[in-house]
Protein backbone atom coordinates (compact mmCIF):
# COMPACT_ATOMS: atom_id res chain seq x y z
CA UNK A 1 103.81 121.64 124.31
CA UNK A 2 106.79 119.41 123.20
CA UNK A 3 103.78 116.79 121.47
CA UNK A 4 102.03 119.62 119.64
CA UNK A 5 102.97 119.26 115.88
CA UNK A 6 103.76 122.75 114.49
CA UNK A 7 102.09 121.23 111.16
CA UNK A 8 98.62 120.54 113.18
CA UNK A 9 99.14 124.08 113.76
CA UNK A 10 99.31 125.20 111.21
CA UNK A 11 96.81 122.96 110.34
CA UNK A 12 93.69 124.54 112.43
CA UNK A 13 95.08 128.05 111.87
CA UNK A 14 93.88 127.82 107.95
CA UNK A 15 90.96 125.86 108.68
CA UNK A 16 87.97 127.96 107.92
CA UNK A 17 87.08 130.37 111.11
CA UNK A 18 83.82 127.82 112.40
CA UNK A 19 86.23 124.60 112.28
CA UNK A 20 89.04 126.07 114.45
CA UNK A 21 87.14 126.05 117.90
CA UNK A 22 85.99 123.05 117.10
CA UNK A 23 89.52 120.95 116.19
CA UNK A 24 91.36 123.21 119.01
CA UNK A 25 88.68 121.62 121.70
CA UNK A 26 89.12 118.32 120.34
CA UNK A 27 93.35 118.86 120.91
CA UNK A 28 92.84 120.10 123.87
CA UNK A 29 90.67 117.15 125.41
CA UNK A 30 92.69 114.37 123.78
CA UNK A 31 95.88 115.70 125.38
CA UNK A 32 94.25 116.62 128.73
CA UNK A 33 92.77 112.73 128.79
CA UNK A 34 96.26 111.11 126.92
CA UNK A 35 99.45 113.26 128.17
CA UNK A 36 101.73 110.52 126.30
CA UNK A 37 99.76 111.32 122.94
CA UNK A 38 101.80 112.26 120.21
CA UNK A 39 100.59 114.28 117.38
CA UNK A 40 101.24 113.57 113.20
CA UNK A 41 99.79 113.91 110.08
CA UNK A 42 98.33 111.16 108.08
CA UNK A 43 96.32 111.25 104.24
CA UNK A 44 96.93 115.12 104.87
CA UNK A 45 94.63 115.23 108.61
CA UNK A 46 95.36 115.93 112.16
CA UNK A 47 96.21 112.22 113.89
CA UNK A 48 96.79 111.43 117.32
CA UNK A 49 98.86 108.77 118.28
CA UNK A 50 99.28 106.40 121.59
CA UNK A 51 102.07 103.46 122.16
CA UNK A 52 102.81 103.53 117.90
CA UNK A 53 98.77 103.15 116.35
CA UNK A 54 96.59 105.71 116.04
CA UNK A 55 93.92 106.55 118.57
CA UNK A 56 92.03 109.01 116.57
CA UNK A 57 91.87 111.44 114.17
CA UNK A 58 89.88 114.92 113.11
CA UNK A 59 89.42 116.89 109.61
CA UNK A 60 88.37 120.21 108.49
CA UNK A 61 86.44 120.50 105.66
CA UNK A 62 84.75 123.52 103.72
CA UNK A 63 81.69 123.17 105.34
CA UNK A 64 81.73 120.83 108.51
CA UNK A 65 84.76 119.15 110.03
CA UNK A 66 84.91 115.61 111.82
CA UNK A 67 86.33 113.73 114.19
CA UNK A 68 87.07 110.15 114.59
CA UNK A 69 88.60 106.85 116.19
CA UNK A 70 90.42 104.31 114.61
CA UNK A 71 88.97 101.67 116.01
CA UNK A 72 85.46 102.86 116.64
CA UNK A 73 83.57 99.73 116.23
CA UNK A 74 85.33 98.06 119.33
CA UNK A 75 84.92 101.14 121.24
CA UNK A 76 80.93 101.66 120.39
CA UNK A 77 79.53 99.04 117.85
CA UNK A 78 79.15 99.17 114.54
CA UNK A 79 76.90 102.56 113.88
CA UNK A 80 76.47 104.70 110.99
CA UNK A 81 77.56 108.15 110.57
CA UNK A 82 77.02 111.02 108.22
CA UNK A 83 80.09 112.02 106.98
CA UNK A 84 83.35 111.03 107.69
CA UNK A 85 84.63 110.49 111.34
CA UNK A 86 81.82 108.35 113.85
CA UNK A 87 79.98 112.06 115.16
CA UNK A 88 78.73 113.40 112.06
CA UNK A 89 79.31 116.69 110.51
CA UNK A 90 80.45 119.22 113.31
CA UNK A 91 79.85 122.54 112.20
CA UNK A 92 80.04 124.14 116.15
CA UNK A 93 80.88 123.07 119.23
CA UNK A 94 77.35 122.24 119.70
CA UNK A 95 77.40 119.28 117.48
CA UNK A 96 79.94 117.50 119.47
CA UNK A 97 78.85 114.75 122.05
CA UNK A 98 79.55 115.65 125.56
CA UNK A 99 83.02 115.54 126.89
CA UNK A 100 82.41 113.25 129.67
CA UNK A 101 81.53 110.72 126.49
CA UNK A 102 84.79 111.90 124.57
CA UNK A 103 86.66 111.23 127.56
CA UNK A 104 85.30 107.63 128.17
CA UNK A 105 85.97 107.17 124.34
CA UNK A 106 88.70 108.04 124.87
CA UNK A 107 90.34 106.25 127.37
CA UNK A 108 88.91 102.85 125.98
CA UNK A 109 90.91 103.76 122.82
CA UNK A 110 93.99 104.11 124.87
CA UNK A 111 93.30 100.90 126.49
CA UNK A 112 93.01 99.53 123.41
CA UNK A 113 96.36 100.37 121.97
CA UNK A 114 97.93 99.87 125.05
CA UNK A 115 96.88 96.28 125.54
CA UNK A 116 98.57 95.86 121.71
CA UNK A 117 95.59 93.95 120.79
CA UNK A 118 95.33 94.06 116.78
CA UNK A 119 91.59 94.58 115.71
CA UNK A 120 90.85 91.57 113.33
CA UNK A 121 89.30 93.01 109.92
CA UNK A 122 87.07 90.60 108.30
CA UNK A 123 88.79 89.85 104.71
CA UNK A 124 86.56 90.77 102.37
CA UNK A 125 85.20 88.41 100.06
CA UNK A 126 87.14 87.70 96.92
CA UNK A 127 85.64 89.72 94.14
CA UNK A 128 85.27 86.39 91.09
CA UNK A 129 87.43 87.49 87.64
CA UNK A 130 85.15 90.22 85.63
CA UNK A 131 82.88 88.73 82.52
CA UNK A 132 84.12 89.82 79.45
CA UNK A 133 81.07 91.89 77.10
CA UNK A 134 80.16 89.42 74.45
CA UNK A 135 81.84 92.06 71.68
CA UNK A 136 84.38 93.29 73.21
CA UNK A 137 85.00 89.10 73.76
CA UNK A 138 84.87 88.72 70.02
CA UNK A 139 87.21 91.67 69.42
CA UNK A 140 90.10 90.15 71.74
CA UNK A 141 90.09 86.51 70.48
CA UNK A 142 90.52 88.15 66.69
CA UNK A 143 93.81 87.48 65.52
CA UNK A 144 94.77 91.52 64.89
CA UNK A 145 94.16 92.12 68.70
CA UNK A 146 96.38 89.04 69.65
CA UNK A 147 98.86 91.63 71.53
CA UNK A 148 95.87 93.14 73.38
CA UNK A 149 94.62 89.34 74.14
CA UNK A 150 97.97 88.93 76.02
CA UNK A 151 98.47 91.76 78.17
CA UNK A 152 94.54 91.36 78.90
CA UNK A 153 95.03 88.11 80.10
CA UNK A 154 98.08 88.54 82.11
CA UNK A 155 96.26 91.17 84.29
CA UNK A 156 95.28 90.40 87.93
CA UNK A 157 91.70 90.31 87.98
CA UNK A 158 91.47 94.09 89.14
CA UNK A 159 92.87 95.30 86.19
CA UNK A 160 90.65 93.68 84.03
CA UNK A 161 88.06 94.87 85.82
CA UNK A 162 88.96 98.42 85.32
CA UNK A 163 88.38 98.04 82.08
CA UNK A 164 85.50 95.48 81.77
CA UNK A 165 83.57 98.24 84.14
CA UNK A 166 84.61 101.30 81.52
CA UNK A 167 83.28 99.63 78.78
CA UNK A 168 80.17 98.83 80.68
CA UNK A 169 79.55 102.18 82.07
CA UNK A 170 79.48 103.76 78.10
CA UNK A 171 75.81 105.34 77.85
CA UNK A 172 75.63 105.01 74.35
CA UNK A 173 77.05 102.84 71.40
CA UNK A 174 79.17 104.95 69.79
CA UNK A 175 80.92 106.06 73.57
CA UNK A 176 81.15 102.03 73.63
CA UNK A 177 82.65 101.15 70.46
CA UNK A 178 85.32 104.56 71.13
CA UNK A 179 86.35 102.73 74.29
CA UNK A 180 86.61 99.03 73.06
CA UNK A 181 88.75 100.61 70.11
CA UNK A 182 90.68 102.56 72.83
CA UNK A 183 90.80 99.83 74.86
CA UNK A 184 92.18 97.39 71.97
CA UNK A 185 94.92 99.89 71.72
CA UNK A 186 95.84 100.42 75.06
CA UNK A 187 96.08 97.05 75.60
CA UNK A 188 98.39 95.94 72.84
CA UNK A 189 100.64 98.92 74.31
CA UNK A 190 100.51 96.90 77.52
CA UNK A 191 98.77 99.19 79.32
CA UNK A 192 95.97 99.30 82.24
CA UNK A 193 93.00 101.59 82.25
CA UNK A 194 94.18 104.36 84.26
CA UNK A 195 97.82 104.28 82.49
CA UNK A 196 97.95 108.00 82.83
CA UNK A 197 97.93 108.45 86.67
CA UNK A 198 100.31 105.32 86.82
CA UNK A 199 103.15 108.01 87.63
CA UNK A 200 101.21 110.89 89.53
């Protein structure tokens, strides 16, 4: 019991009463099949662990729960999935996939991290600098806005984006010409878009 995490635990004891069979069979098997596995907690779910990268991970949810490996596509090909983790939504025990295929799964992950091999993630394609709305254009090359012009054009291209896209998104003319102005302002502050989460 020395690799249980009490926080996984605690974990499946508030999950809600359908999801706990479920995530304690999934413990269960991945420790039966991977004694060495060690046990953590990642973007708040359940991880398991073998030779320092994780092998796999599950989730409880309010209505289903999910479970997962983090290198899936080596293990089984590229293949869709409803939901998050590669088997769907599990709402029983029903829903999972036999064990004899967990197992397998499961010790090809372990190979995996125990050869060290590193998957290779194809880098996504550069995303080109946003195009600037013909008015909002006009507003930022006036000399009053000369502030905003500079912060504006110091951004990395995300930035700009951010708020290229909130402009663009406005439904209606008036929401449009609120966020330019807004925008204007922000921007001669020094500020990005989302400003106000900056320090959450």
């Amino acid at each position: 019991m020395a690799s249980h995490d009490p926080r996984i635990d605690d974990y499946i004891a508030h999950a809600a009463p359908f999801a706990q069979p479920v995530l304690e069979h999934l413990r269960d098997l991945v420790h039966e099949v991977c004694p060495e596995v060690e046990e953590d907690v990642k973007w708040s779910m359940p991880f398991f662990i073998y030779k320092n990268t994780p092998l796999c991970s599950m989730a409880s949810f309010k209505s289903h729960c999910s479970f997962g490996f983090w290198r899936y596509r080596e293990l089984a090909g590229d293949k869709d999935a409803e939901g998050m983790g590669q088997f769907g939504k599990l709402t029983s025990l029903k829903d999972l996939p036999p064990n004899r295929i967990l197992i397998e799964l499961i010790r090809k992950a372990m190979a995996l991290n125990k050869s060290g091999a590193r998957t290779r993630r194809a880098r996504a394609a550069a995303k080109s600098a946003p195009v600037l709305p013909e008015d909002f254009a006009a507003l930022l090359v006036s000399r009053p806005h000369a502030a905003a012009r500079k912060t504006y054009e110091a951004f990395p291209p995300g930035a700009k984006r951010e708020y290229v896209d909130w402009i663009n998104e406005a439904k209606t003319d008036a929401t449009r010409q609120k966020r330019m102005a807004t925008a204007l302002e922000w921007l001669a502050e020094g500020k990005r878009r989302n400003w106000k989460y900056e320090s959450c």
